[in-house]
C-alpha atoms as a PDB file:
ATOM      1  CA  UNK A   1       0.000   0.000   0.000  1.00  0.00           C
ATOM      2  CA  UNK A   2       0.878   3.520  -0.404  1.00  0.00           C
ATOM      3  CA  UNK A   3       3.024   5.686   2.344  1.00  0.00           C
ATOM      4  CA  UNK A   4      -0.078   8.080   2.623  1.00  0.00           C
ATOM      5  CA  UNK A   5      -2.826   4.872   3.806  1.00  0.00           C
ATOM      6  CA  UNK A   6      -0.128   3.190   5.601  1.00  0.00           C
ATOM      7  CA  UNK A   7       0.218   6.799   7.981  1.00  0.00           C
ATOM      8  CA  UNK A   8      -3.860   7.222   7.799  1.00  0.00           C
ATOM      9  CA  UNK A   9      -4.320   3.500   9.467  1.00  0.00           C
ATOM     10  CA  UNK A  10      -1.508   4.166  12.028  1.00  0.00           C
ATOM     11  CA  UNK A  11      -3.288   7.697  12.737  1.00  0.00           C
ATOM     12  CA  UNK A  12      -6.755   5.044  13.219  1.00  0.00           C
ATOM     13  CA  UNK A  13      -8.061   6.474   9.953  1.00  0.00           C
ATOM     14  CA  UNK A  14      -9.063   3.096   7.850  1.00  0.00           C
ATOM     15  CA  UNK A  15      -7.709  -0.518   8.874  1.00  0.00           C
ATOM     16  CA  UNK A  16      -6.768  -1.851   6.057  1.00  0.00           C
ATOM     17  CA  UNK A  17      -5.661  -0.755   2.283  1.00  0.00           C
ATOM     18  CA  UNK A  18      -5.273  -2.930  -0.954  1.00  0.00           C
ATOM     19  CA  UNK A  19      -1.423  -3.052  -1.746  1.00  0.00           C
ATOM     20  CA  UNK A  20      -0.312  -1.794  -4.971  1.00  0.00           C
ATOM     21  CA  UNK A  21      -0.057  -4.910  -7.590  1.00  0.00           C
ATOM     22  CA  UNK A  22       3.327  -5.180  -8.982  1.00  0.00           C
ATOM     23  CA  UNK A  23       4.947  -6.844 -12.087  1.00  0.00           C
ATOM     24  CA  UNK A  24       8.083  -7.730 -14.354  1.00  0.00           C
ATOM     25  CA  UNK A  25      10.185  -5.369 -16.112  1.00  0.00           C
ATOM     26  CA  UNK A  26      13.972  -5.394 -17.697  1.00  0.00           C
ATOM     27  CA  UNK A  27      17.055  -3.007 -18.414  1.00  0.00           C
ATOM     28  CA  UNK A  28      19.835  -3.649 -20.675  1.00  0.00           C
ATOM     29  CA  UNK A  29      23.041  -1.197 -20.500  1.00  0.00           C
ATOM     30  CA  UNK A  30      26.076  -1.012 -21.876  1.00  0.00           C
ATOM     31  CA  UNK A  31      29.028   0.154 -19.178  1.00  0.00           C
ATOM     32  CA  UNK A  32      32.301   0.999 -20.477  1.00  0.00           C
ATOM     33  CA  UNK A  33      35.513   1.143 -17.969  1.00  0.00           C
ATOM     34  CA  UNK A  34      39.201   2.324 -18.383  1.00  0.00           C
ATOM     35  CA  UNK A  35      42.177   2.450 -16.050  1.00  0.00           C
ATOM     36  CA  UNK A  36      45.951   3.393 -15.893  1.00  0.00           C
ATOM     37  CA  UNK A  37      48.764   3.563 -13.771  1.00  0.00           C
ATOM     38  CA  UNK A  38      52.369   5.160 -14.335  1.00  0.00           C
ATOM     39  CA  UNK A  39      54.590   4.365 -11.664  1.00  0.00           C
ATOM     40  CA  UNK A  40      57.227   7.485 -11.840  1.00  0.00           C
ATOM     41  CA  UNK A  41      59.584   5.920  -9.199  1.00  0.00           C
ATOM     42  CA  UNK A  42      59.781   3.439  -7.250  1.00  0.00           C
ATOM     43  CA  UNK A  43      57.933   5.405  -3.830  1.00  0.00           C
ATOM     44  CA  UNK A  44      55.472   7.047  -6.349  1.00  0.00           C
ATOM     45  CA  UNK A  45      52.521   6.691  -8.537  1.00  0.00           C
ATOM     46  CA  UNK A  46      50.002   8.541 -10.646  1.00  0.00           C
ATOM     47  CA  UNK A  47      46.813   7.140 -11.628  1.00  0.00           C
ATOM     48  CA  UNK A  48      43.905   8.068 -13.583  1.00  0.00           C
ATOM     49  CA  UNK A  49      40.620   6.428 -14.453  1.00  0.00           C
ATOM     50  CA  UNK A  50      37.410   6.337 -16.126  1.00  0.00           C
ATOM     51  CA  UNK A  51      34.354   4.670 -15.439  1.00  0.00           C
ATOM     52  CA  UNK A  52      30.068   4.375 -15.923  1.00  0.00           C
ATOM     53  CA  UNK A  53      27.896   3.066 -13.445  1.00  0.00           C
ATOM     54  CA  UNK A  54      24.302   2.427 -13.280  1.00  0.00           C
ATOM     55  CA  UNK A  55      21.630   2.315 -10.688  1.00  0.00           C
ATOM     56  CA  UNK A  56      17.990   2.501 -10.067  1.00  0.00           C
ATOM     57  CA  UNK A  57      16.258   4.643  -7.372  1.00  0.00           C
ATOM     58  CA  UNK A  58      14.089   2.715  -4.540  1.00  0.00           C
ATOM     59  CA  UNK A  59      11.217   1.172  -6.990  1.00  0.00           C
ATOM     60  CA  UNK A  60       9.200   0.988  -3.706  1.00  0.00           C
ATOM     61  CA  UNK A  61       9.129   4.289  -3.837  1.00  0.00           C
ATOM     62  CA  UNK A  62       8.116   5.214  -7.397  1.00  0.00           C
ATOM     63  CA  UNK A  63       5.578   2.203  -8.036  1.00  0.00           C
ATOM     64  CA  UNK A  64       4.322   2.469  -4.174  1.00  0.00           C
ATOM     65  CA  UNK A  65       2.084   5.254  -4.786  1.00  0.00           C
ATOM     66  CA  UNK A  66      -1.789   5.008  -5.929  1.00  0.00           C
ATOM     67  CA  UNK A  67      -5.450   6.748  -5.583  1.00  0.00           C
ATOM     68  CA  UNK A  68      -7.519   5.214  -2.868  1.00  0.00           C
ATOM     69  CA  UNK A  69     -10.928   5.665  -1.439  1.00  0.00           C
ATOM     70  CA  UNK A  70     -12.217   5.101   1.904  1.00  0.00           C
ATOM     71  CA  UNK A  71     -14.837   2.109   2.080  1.00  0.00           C
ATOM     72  CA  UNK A  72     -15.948   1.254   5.714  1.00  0.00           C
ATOM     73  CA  UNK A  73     -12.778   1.148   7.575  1.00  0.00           C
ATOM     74  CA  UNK A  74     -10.846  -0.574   4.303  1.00  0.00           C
ATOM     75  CA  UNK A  75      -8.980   1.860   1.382  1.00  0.00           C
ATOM     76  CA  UNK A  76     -10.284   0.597  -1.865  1.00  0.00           C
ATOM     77  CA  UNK A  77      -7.238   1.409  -4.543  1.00  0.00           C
ATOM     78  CA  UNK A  78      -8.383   3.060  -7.455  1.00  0.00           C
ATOM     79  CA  UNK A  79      -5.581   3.510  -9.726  1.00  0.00           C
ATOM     80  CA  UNK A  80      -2.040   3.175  -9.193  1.00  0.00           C
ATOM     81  CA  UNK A  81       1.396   3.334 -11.319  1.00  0.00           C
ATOM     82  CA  UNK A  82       1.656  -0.121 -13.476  1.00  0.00           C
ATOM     83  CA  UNK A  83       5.216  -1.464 -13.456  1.00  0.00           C
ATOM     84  CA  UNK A  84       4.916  -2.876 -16.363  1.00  0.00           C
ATOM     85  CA  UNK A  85       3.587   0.587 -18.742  1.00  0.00           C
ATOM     86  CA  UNK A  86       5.327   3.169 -16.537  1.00  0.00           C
ATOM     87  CA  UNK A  87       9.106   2.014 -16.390  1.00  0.00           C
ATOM     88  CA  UNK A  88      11.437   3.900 -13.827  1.00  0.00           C
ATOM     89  CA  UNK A  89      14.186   5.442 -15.466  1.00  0.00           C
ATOM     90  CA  UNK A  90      18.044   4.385 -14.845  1.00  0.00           C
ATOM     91  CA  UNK A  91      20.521   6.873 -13.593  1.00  0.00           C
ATOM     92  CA  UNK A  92      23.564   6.553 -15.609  1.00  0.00           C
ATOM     93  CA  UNK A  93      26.989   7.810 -13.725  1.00  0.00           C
ATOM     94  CA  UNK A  94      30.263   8.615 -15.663  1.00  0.00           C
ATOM     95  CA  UNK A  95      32.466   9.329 -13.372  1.00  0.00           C
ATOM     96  CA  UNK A  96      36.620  10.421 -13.770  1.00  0.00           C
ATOM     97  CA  UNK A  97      39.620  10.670 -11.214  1.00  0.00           C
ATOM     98  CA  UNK A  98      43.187  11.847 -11.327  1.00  0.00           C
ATOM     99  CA  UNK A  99      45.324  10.785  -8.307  1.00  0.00           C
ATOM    100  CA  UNK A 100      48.986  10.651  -7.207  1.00  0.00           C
ATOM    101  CA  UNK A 101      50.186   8.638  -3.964  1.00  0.00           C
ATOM    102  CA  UNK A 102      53.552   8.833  -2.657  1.00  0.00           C
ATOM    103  CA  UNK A 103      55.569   6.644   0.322  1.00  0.00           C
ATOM    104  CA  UNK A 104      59.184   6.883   1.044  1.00  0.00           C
ATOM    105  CA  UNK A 105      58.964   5.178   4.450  1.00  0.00           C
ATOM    106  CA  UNK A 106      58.348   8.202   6.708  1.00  0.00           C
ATOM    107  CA  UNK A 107      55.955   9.755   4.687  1.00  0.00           C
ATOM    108  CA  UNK A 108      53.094   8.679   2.739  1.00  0.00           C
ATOM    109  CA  UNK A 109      50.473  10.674   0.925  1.00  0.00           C
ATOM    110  CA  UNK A 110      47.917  10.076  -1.271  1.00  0.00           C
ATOM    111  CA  UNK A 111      45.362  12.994  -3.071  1.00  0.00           C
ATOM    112  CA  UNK A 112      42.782  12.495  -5.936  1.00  0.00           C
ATOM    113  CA  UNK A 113      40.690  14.382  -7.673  1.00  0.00           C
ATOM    114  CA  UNK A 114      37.213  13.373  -8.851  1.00  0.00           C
ATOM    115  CA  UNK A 115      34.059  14.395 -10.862  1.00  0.00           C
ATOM    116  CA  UNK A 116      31.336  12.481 -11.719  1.00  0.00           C
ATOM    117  CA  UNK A 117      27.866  13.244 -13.891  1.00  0.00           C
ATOM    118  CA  UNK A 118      24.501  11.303 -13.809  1.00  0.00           C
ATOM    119  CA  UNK A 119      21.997  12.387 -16.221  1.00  0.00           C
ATOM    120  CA  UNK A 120      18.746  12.157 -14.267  1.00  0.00           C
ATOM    121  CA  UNK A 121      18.221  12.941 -10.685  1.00  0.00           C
ATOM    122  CA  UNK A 122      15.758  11.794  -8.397  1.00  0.00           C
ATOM    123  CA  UNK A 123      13.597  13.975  -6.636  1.00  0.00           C
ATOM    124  CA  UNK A 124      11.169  13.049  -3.589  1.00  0.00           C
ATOM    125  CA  UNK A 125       8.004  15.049  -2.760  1.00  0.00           C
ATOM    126  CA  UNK A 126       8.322  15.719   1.228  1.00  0.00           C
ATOM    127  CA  UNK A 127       4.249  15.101   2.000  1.00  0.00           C
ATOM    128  CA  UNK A 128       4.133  11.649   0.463  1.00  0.00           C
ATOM    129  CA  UNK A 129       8.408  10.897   0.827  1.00  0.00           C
ATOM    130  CA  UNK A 130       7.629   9.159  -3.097  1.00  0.00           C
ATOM    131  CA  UNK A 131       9.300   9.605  -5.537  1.00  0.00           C
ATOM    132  CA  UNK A 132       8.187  12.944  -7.730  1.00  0.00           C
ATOM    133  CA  UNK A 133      10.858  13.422 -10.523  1.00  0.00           C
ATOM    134  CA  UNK A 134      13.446  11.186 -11.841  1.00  0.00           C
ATOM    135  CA  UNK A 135      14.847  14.242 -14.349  1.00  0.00           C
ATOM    136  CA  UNK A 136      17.227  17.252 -14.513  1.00  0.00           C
ATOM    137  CA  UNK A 137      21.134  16.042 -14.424  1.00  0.00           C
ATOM    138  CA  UNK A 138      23.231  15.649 -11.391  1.00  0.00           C
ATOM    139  CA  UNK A 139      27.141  16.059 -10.578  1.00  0.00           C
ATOM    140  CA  UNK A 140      29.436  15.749  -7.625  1.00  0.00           C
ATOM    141  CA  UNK A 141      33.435  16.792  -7.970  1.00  0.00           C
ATOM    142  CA  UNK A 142      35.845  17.334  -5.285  1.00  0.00           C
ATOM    143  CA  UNK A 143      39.184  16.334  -3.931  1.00  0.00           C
ATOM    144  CA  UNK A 144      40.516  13.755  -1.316  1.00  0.00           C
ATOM    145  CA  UNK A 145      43.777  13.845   0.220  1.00  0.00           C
ATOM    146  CA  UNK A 146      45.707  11.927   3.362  1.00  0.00           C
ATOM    147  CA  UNK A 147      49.425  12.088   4.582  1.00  0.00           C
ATOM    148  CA  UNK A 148      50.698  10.957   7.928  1.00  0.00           C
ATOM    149  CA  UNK A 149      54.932  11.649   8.883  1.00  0.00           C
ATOM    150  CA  UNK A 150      56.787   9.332  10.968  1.00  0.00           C
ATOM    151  CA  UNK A 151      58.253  12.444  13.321  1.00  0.00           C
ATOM    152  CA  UNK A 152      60.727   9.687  15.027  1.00  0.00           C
ATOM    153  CA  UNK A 153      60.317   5.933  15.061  1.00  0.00           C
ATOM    154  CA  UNK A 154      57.532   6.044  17.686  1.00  0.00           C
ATOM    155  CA  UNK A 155      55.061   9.484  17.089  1.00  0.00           C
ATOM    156  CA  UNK A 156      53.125   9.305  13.794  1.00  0.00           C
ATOM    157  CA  UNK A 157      51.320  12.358  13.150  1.00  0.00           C
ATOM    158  CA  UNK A 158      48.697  12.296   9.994  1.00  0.00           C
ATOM    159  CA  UNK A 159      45.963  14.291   8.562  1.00  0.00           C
ATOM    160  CA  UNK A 160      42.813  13.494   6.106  1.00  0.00           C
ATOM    161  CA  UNK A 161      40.140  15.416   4.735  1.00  0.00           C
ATOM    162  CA  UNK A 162      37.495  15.321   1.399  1.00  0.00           C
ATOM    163  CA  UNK A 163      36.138  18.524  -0.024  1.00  0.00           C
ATOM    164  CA  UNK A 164      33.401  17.746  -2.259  1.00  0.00           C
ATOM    165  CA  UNK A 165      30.476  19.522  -4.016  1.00  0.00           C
ATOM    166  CA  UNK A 166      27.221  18.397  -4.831  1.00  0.00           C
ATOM    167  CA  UNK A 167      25.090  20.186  -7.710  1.00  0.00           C
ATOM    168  CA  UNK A 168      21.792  19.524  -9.497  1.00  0.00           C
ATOM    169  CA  UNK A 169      20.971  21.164 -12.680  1.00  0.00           C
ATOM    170  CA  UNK A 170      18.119  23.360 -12.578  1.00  0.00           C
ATOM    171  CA  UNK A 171      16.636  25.967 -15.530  1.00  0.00           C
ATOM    172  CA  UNK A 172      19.000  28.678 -14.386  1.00  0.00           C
ATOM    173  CA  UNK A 173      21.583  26.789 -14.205  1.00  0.00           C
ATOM    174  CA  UNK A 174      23.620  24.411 -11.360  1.00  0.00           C
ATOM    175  CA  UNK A 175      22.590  24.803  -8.083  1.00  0.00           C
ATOM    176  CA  UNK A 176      23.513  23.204  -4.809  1.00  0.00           C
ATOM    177  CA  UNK A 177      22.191  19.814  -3.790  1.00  0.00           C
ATOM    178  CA  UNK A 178      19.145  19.403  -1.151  1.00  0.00           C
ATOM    179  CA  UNK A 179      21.299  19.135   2.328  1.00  0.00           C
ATOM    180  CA  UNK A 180      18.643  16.223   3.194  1.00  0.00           C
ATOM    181  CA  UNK A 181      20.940  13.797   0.803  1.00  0.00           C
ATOM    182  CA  UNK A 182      24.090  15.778  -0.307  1.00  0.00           C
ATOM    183  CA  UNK A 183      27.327  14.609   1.094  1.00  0.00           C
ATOM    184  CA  UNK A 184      29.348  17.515   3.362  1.00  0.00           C
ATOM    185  CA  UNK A 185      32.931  17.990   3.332  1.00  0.00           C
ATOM    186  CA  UNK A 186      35.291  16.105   6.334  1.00  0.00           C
ATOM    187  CA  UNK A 187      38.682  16.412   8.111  1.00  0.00           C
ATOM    188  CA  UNK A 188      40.372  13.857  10.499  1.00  0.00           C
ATOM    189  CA  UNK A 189      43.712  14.583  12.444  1.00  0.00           C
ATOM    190  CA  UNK A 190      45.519  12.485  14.227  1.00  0.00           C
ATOM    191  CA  UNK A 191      48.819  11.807  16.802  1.00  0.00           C
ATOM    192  CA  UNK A 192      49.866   8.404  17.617  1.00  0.00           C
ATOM    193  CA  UNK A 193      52.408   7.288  20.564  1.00  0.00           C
ATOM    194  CA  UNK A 194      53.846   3.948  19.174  1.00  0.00           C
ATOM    195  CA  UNK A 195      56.460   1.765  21.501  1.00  0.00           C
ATOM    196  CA  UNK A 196      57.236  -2.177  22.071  1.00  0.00           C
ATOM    197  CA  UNK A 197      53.207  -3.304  22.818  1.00  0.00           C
ATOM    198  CA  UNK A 198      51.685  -0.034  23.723  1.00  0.00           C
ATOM    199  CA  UNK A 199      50.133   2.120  20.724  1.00  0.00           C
ATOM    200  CA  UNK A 200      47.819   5.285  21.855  1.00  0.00           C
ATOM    201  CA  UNK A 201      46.330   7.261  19.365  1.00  0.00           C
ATOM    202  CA  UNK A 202      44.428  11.024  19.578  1.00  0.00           C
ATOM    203  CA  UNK A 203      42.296  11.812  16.857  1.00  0.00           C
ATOM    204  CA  UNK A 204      39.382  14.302  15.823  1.00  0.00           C
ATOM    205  CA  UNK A 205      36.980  14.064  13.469  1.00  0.00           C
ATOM    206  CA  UNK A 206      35.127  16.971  11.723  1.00  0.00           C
ATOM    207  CA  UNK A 207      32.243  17.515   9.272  1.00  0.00           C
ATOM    208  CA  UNK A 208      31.806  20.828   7.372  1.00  0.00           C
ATOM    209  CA  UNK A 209      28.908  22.689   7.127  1.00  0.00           C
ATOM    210  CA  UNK A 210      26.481  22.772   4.440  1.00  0.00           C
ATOM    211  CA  UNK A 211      23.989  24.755   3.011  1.00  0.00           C
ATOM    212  CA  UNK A 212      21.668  23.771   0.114  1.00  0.00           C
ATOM    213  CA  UNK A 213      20.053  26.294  -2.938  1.00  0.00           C
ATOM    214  CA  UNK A 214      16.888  26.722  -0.358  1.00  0.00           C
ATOM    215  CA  UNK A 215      18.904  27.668   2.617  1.00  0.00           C
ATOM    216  CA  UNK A 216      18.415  24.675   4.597  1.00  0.00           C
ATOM    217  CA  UNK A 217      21.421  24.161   6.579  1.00  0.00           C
ATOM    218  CA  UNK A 218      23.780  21.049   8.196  1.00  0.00           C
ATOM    219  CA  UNK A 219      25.661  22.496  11.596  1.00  0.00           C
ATOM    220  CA  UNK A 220      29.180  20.692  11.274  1.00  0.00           C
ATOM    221  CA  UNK A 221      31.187  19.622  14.864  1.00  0.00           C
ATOM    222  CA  UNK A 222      34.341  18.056  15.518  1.00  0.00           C
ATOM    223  CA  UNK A 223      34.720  15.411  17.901  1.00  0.00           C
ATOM    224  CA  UNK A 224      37.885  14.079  19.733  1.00  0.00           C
ATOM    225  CA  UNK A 225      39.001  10.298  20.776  1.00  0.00           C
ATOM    226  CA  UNK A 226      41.341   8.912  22.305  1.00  0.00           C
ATOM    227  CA  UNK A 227      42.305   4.956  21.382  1.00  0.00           C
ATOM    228  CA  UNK A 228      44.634   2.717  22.086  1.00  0.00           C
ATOM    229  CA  UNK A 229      45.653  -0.977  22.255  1.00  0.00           C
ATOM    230  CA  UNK A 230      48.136  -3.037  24.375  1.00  0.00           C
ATOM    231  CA  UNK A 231      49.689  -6.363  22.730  1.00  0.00           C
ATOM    232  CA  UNK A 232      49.044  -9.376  25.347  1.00  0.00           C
ATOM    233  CA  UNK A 233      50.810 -12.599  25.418  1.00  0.00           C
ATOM    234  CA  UNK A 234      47.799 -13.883  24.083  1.00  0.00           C
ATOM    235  CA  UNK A 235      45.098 -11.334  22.103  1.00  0.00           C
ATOM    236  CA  UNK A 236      45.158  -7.798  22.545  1.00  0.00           C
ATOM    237  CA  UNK A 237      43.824  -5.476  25.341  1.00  0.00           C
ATOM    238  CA  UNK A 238      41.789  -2.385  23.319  1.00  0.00           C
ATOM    239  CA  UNK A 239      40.521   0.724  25.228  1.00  0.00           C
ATOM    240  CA  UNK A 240      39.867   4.281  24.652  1.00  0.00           C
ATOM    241  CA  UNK A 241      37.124   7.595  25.128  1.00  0.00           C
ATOM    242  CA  UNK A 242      35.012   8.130  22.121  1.00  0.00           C
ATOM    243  CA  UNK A 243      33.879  12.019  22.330  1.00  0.00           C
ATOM    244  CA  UNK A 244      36.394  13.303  24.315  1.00  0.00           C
ATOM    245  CA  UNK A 245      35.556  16.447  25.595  1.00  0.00           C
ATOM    246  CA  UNK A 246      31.616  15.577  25.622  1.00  0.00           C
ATOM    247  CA  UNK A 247      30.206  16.701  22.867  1.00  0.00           C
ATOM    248  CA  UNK A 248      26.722  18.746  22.515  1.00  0.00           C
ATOM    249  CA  UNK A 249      25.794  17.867  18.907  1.00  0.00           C
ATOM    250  CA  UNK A 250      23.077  16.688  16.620  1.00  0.00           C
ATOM    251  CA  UNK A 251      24.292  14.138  14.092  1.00  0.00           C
ATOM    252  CA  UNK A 252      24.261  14.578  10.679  1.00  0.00           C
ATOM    253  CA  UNK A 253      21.595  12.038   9.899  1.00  0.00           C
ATOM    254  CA  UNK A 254      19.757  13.710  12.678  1.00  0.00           C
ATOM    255  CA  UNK A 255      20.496  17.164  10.873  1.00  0.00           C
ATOM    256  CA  UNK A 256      19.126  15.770   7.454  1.00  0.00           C
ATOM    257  CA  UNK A 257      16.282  13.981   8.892  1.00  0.00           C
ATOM    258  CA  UNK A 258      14.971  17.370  10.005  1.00  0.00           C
ATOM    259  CA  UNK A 259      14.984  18.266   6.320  1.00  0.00           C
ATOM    260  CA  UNK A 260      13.234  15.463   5.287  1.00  0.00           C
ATOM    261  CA  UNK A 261      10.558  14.695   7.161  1.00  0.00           C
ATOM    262  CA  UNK A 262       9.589  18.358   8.418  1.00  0.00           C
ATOM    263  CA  UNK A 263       6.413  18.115   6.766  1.00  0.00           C
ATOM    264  CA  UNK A 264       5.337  15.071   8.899  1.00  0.00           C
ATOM    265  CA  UNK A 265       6.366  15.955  12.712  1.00  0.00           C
ATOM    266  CA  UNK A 266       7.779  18.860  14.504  1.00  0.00           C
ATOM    267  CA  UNK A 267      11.683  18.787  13.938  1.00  0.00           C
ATOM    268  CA  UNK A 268      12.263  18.314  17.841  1.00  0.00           C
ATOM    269  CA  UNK A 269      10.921  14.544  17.218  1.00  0.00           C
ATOM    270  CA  UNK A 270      14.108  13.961  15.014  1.00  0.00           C
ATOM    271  CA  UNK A 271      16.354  15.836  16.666  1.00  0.00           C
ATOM    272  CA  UNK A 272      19.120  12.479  17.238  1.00  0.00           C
ATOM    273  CA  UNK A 273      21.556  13.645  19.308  1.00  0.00           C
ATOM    274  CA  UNK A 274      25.140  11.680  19.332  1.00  0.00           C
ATOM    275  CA  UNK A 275      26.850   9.588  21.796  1.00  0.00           C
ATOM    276  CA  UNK A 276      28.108  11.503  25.026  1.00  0.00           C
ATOM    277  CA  UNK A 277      31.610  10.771  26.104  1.00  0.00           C
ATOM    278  CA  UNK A 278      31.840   6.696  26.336  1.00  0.00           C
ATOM    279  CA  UNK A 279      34.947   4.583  27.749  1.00  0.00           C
ATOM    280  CA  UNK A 280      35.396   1.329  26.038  1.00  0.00           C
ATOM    281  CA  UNK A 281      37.358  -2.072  27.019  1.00  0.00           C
ATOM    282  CA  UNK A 282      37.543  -4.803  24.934  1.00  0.00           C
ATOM    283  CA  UNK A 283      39.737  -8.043  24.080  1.00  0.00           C
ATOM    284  CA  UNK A 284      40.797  -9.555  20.821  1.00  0.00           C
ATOM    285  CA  UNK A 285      42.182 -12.737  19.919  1.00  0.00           C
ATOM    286  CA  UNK A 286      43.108 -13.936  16.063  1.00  0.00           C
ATOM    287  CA  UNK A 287      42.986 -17.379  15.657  1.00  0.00           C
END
């Protein structure tokens, strides 16, 4: 049945519904793929590549949507989208990257750059959360990049982070992606204390903010943990704090979920908070 009777019956309106038949249908594509790497040296590499994907968007959520009519306490279904004369559209992806990595012992790095095209997008309407649109063109570019340094033979310090942008095409021309489904930039530190069987690590995470064409907005945060691990004669003794320094925040599912579903409940009701500061112990063997 469709998302609207299935919320009427939980709200006591109607107790049943009739579900939405489905049926059989078939896509045949053609994906072509291409790779290459030149090794300059022997610590160093570029690489570049070129490839097509293709995917479908939740069919439950294009084909799950019909007209119904109250009869007693049961929704009769009128009409509904027929899988078989209404076939969903594929989204077909070509997607490039350039990248270079580098390690000469004590230090390693590795960066790429990306972009990558689909020419539909899929657009949900907010009241019913179906599918409205599976049109316009979509692209998301950016860059990715990590290095760590071996400052003596027992500190390792290291850094990571992935700027990316998110676009939809629109009549006047790109414009940034709804923040309820568009990926946000992200940074990652980290200092690690290596000797004999002791390793301790500090590291901190952060997302970015992000704002979307209609100004609704993702609050980034960084949080902080501290990890480590001590070698046992047999197994290996793991603790560490996750969220440091106790961290107020709403995470980013949280965040998007307010976007989402605003039309259904007040935003307070998805307002997921994450994890306060938690110690954890545990033991690992390999065998």
């Amino acid at each position: 049945m469709s998302y609207s009777q299935q919320k009427k019956i939980a709200a006591g309106n109607g107790s049943s519904a009739d579900a939405v038949p489905g049926g059989e249908t078939d896509y045949s594509v053609a994906l072509f793929n291409l790779g290459t790497v030149d090794h300059l040296n022997n610590v160093s590499q570029v690489w570049a590549n070129f490839s097509q994907g293709f995917d479908l968007a939740d069919p439950a959520k294009y084909y799950g949507q019909g007209d119904y009519t109250l009869v007693g306490d049961h929704w009769n279904l009128n009409d509904s989208i027929n899988v078989n004369e209404s076939k969903m559209s594929g989204i077909k992806t070509n997607s490039f990257e350039l990248g270079y990595r580098l390690d000469s012992g004590d230090v390693s790095l590795q960066t790429a750059a990306y972009y990558s095209q689909s020419d539909k997008n899929v657009k949900y309407n907010k009241t019913t959360l179906l599918i409205e649109e599976i049109d316009d063109k979509k692209r998301v570019y950016g860059l990715e990049a990590m290095a760590s340094y071996w400052v003596q033979d027992r500190i390792q310090i290291g850094a990571s982070g992935h700027y990316v942008v998110s676009e939809v095409k629109e009549d006047a021309g790109w414009d940034d992606y709804n923040a309820g489904y568009a990926s946000t930039s992200k940074a990652s530190a980290w200092a690690g204390w290596y000797q004999d069987d002791l390793a301790v690590k500090l590291q901190s995470q952060t997302m970015f903010d992000y704002e979307d064409a209609s100004e609704n907005k993702l609050n980034g945060y960084t949080l902080f943990d501290l990890v480590g691990s001590y070698q046992l004669p047999v197994g290996s003794l793991g603790f560490g704090i996750q969220n440091l320094f106790d961290k107020d925040y709403t995470t980013a599912w949280g965040q998007r979920a307010q976007i989402v579903y605003s039309s259904h409940y007040d935003a307070a009701a998805y307002d997921y908070k994450g994890r306060g500061r938690t110690y954890t112990l545990n033991y690992h063997v390999t065998y």
